[in-house]
C-alpha atoms as a PDB file:
ATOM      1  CA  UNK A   1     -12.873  16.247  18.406  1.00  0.00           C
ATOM      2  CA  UNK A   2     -11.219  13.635  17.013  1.00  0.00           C
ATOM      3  CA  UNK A   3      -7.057  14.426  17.434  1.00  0.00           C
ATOM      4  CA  UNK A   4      -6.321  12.734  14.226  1.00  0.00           C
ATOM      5  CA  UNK A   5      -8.878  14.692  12.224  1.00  0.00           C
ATOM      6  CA  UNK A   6      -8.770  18.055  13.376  1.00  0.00           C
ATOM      7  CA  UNK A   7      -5.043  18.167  11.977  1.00  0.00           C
ATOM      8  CA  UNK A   8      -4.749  19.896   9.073  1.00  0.00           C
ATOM      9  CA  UNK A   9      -3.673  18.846   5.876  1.00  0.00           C
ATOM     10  CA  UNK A  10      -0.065  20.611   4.205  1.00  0.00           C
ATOM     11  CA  UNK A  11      -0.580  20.568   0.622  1.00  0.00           C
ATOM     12  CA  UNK A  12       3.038  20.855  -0.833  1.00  0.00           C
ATOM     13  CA  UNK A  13       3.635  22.504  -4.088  1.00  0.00           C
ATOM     14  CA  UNK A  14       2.829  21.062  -7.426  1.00  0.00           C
ATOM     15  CA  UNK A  15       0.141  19.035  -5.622  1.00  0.00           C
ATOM     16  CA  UNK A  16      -4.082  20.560  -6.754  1.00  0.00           C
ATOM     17  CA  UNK A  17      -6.543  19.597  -4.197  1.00  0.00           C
ATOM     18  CA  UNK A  18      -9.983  20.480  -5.139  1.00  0.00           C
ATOM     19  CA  UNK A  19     -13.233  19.177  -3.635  1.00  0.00           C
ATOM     20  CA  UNK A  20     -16.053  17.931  -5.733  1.00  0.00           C
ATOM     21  CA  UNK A  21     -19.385  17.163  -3.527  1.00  0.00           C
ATOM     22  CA  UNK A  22     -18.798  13.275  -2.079  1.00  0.00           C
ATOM     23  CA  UNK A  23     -15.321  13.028  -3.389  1.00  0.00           C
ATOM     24  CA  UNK A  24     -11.776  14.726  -3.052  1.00  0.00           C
ATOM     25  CA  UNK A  25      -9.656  14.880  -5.607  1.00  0.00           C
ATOM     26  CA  UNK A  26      -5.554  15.037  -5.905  1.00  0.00           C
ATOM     27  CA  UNK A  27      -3.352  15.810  -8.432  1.00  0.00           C
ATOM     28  CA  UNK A  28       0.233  15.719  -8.385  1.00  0.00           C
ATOM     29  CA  UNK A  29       3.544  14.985 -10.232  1.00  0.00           C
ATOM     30  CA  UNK A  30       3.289  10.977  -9.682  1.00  0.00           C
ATOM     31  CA  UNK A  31      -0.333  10.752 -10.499  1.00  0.00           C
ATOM     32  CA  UNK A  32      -4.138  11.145  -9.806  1.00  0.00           C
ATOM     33  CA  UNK A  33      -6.474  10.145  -7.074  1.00  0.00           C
ATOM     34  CA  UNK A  34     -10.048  10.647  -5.826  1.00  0.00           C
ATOM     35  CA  UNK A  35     -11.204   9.825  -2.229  1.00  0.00           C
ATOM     36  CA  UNK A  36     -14.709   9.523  -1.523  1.00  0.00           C
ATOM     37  CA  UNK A  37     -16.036  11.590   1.185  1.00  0.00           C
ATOM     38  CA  UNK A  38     -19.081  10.267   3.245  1.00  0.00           C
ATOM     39  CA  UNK A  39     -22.003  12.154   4.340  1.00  0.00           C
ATOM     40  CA  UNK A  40     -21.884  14.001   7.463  1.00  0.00           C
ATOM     41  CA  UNK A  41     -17.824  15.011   6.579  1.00  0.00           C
ATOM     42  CA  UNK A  42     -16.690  18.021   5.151  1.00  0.00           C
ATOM     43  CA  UNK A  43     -13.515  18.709   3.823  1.00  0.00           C
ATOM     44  CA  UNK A  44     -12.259  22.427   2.538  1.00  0.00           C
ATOM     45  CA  UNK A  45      -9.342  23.862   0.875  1.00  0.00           C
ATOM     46  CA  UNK A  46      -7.939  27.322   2.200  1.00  0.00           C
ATOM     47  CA  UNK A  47      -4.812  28.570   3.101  1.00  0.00           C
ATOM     48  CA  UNK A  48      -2.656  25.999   1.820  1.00  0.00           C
ATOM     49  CA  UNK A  49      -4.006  23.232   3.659  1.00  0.00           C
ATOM     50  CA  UNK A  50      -6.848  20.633   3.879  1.00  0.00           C
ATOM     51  CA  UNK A  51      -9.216  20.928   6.873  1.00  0.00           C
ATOM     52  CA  UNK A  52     -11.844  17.961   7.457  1.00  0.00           C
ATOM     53  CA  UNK A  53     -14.535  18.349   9.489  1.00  0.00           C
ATOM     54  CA  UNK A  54     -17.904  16.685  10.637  1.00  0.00           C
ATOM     55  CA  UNK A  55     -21.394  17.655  11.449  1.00  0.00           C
ATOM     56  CA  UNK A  56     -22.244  15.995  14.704  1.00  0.00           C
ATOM     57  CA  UNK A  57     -20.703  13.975  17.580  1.00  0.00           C
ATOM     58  CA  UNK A  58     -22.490  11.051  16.030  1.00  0.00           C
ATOM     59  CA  UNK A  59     -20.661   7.833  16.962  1.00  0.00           C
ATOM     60  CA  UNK A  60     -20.517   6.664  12.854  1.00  0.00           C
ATOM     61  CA  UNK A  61     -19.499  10.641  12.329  1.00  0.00           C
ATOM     62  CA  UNK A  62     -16.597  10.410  14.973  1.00  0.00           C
ATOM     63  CA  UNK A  63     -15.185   7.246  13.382  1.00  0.00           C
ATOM     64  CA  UNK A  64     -15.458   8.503   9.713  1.00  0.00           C
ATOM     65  CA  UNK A  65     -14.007  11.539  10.866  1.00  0.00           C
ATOM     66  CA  UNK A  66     -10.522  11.003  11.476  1.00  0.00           C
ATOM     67  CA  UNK A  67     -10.398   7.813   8.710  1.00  0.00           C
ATOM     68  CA  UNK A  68     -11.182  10.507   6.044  1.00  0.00           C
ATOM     69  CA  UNK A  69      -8.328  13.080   6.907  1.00  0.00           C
ATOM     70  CA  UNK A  70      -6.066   9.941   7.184  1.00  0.00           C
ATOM     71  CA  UNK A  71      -6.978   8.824   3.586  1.00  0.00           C
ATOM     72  CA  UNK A  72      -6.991  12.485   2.035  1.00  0.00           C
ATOM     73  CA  UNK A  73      -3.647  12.736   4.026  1.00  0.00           C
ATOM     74  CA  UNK A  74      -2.297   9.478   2.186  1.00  0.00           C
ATOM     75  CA  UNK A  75      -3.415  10.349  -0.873  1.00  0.00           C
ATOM     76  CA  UNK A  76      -1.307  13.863  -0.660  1.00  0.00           C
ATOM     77  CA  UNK A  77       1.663  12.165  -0.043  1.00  0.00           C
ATOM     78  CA  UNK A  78       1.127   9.494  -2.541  1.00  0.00           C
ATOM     79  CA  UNK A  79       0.964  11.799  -5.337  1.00  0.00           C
ATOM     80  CA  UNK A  80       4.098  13.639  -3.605  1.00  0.00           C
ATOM     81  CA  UNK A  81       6.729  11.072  -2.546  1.00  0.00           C
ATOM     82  CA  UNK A  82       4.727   8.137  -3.575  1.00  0.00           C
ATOM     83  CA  UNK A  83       4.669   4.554  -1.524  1.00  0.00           C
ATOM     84  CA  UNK A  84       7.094   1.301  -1.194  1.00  0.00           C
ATOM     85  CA  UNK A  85       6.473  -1.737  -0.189  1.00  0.00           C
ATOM     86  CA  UNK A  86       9.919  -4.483  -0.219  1.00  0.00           C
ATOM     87  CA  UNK A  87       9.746  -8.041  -0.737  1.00  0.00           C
ATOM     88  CA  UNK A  88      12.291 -10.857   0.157  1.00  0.00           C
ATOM     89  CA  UNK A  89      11.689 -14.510  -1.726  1.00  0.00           C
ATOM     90  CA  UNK A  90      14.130 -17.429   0.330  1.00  0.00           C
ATOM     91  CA  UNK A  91      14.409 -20.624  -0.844  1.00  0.00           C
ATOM     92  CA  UNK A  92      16.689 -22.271  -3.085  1.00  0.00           C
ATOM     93  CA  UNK A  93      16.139 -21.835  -6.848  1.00  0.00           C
ATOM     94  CA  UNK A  94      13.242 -19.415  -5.529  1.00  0.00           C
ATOM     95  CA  UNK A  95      13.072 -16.023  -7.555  1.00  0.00           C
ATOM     96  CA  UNK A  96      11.387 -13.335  -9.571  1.00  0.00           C
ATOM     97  CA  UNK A  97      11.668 -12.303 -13.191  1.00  0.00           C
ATOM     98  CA  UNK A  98      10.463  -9.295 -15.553  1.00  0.00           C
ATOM     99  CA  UNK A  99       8.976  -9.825 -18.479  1.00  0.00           C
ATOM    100  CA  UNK A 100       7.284  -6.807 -20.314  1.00  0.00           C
ATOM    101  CA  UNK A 101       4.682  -5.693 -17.870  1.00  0.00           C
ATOM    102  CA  UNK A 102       4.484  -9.428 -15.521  1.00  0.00           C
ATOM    103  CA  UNK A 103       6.306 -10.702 -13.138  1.00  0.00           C
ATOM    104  CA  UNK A 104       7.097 -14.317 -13.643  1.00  0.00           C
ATOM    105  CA  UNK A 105       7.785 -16.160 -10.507  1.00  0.00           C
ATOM    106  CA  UNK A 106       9.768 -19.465  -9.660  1.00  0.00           C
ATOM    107  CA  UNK A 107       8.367 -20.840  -5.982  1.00  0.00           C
ATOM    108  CA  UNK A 108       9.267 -24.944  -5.896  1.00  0.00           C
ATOM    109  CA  UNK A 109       6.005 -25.541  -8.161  1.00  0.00           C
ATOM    110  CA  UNK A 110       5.715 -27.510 -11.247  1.00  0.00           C
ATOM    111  CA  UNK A 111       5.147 -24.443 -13.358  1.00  0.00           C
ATOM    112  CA  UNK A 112       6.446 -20.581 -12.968  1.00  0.00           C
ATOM    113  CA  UNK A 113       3.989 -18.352 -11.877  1.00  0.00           C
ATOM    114  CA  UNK A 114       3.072 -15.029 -13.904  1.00  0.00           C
ATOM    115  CA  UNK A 115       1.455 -12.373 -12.498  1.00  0.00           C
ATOM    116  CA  UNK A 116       0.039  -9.076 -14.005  1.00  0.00           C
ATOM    117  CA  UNK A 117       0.935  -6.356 -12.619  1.00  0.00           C
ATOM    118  CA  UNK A 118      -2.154  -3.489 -12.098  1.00  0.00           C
ATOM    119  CA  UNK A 119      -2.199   0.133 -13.558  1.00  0.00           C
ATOM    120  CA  UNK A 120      -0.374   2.648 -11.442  1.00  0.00           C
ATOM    121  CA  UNK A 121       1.636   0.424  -9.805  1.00  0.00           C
ATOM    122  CA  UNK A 122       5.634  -0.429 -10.330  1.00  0.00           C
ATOM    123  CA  UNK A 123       7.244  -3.168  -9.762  1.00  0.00           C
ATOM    124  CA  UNK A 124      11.286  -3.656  -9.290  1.00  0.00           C
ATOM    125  CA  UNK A 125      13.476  -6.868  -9.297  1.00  0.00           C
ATOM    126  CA  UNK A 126      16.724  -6.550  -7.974  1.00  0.00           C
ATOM    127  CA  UNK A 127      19.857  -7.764  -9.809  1.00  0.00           C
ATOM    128  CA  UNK A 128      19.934 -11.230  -7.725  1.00  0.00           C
ATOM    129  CA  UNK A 129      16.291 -11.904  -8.164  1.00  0.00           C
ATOM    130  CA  UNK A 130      15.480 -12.586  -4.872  1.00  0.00           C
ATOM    131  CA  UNK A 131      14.209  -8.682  -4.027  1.00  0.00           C
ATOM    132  CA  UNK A 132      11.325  -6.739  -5.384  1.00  0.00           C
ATOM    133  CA  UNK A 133      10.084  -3.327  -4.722  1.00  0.00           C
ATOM    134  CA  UNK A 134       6.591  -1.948  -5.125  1.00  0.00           C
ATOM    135  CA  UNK A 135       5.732   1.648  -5.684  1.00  0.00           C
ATOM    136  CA  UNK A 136       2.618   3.333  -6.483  1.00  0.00           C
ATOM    137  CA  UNK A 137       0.791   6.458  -5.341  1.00  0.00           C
ATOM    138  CA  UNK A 138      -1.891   4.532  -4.115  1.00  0.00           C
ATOM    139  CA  UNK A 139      -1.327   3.306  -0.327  1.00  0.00           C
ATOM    140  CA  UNK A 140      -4.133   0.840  -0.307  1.00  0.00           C
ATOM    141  CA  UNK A 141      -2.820  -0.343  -4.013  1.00  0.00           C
ATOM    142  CA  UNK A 142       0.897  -1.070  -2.843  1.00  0.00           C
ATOM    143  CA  UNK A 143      -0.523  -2.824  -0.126  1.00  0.00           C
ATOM    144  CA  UNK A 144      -2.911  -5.116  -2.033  1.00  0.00           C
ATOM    145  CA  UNK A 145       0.087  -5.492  -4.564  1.00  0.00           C
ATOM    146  CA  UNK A 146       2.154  -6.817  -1.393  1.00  0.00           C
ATOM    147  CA  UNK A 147      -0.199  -8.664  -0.086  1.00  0.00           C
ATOM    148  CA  UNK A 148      -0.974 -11.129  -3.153  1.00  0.00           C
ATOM    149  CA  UNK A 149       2.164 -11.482  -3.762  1.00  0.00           C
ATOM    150  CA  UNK A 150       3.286 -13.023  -0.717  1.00  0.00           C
ATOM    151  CA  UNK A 151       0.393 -15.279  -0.781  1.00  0.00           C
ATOM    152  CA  UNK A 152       1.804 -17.083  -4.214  1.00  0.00           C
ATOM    153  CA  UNK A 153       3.903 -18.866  -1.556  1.00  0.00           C
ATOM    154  CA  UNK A 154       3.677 -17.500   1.859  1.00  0.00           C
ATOM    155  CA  UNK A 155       7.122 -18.056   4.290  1.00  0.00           C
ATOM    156  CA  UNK A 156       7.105 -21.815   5.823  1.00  0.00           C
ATOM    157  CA  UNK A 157       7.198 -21.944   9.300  1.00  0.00           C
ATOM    158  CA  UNK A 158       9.229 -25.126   8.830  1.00  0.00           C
ATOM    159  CA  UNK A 159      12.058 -24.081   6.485  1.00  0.00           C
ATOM    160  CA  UNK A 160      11.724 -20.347   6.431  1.00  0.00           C
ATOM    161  CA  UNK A 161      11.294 -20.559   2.353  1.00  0.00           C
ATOM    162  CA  UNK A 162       8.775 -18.500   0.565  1.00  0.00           C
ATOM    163  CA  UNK A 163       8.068 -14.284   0.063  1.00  0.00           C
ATOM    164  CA  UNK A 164       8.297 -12.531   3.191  1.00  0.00           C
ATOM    165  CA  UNK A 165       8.270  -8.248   3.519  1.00  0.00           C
ATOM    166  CA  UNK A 166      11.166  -6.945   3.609  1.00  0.00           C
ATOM    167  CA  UNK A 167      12.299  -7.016   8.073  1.00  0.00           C
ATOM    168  CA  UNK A 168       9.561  -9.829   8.280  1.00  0.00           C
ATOM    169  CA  UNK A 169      10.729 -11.956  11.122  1.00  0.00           C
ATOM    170  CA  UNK A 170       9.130 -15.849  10.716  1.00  0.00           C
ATOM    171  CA  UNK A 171       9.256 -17.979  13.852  1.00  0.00           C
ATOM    172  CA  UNK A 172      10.127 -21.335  12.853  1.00  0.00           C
ATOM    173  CA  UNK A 173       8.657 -24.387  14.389  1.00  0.00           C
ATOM    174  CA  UNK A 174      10.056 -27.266  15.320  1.00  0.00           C
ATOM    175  CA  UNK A 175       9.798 -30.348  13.286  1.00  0.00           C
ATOM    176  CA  UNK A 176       9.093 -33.543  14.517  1.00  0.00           C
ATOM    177  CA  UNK A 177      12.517 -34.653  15.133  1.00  0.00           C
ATOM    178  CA  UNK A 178      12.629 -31.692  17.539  1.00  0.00           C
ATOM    179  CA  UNK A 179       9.356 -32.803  19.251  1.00  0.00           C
ATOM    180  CA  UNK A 180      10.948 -35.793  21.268  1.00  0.00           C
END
């Protein structure tokens, strides 16, 4: 068994977990979601708690098993606590504005960046404009959030200037000065 999946799954209060043929749903005080379930994995509700299990020892079976309870898991806690992800932008002149519902950027190009920001997701500028914050009850949302914005202008590994996460250490390289 895996050790990951035979855990079982807390559900705190004020969280509804019900289970709907190929898909688990969650409902909680910061939102909704639904994880689909493969074949060959089943997941009940009693006592409180989640249990998943599988049907076999089938090698696809023992990889989907512990990746399901993992995803159900992350989906109770999103609609719990919820998920953060922190962003740092360096560079002079560099920073991030709200306006309405998009964040307008200002990276060294010739014209500011806007970007939309997606359903169920949050996004926070700090007061100096150099710090945003990402929060969602989706996991894999905050993280795909995250992720595109730090490629608008990903941290050079000459100057150190761009959006980095938040404890992201870049490792400069020298420049060719340095080189002789």
């Amino acid at each position: 068994m895996s050790r990951i999946g035979r855990k079982p799954i807390v559900i705190a209060k004020g969280v509804a977990v019900s289970v709907d043929g190929g898909a688990v749903a969650v409902n909680g005080p910061k939102g909704k979601l639904q994880v689909r379930v493969p074949e060959g994995i089943a997941v009940r509700v009693e006592d409180g708690s989640v249990l998943v299990q599988r049907s076999t020892d089938a090698p696809r079976e023992r990889a989907l098993h512990g990746l399901v309870r993992s995803l159900v898991a992350n989906a109770v806690a999103g609609v719990t606590e919820g998920f953060t992800k922190e962003l740092e932008i360096h560079g002079i002149g560099y920073k991030a504005q709200k306006e309405g519902s998009d964040v307008v950027f200002s990276l060294g190009f010739s014209h500011p960046v806007r970007y939309a920001v997606p359903a169920g997701i949050e996004i926070t500028v700090d007061a100096k404009q150099t710090r945003l914050a990402i929060k969602g009850a989706d996991k894999q949302a905050v993280g795909q959030v995250a992720a595109e914005l730090r490629s608008l202008r990903p941290p050079d590994v000459y100057k150190g200037k761009g959006i980095r996460y938040t404890g992201e250490t870049v490792r400069k390289k020298v420049g060719k000065a340095g080189a002789k």
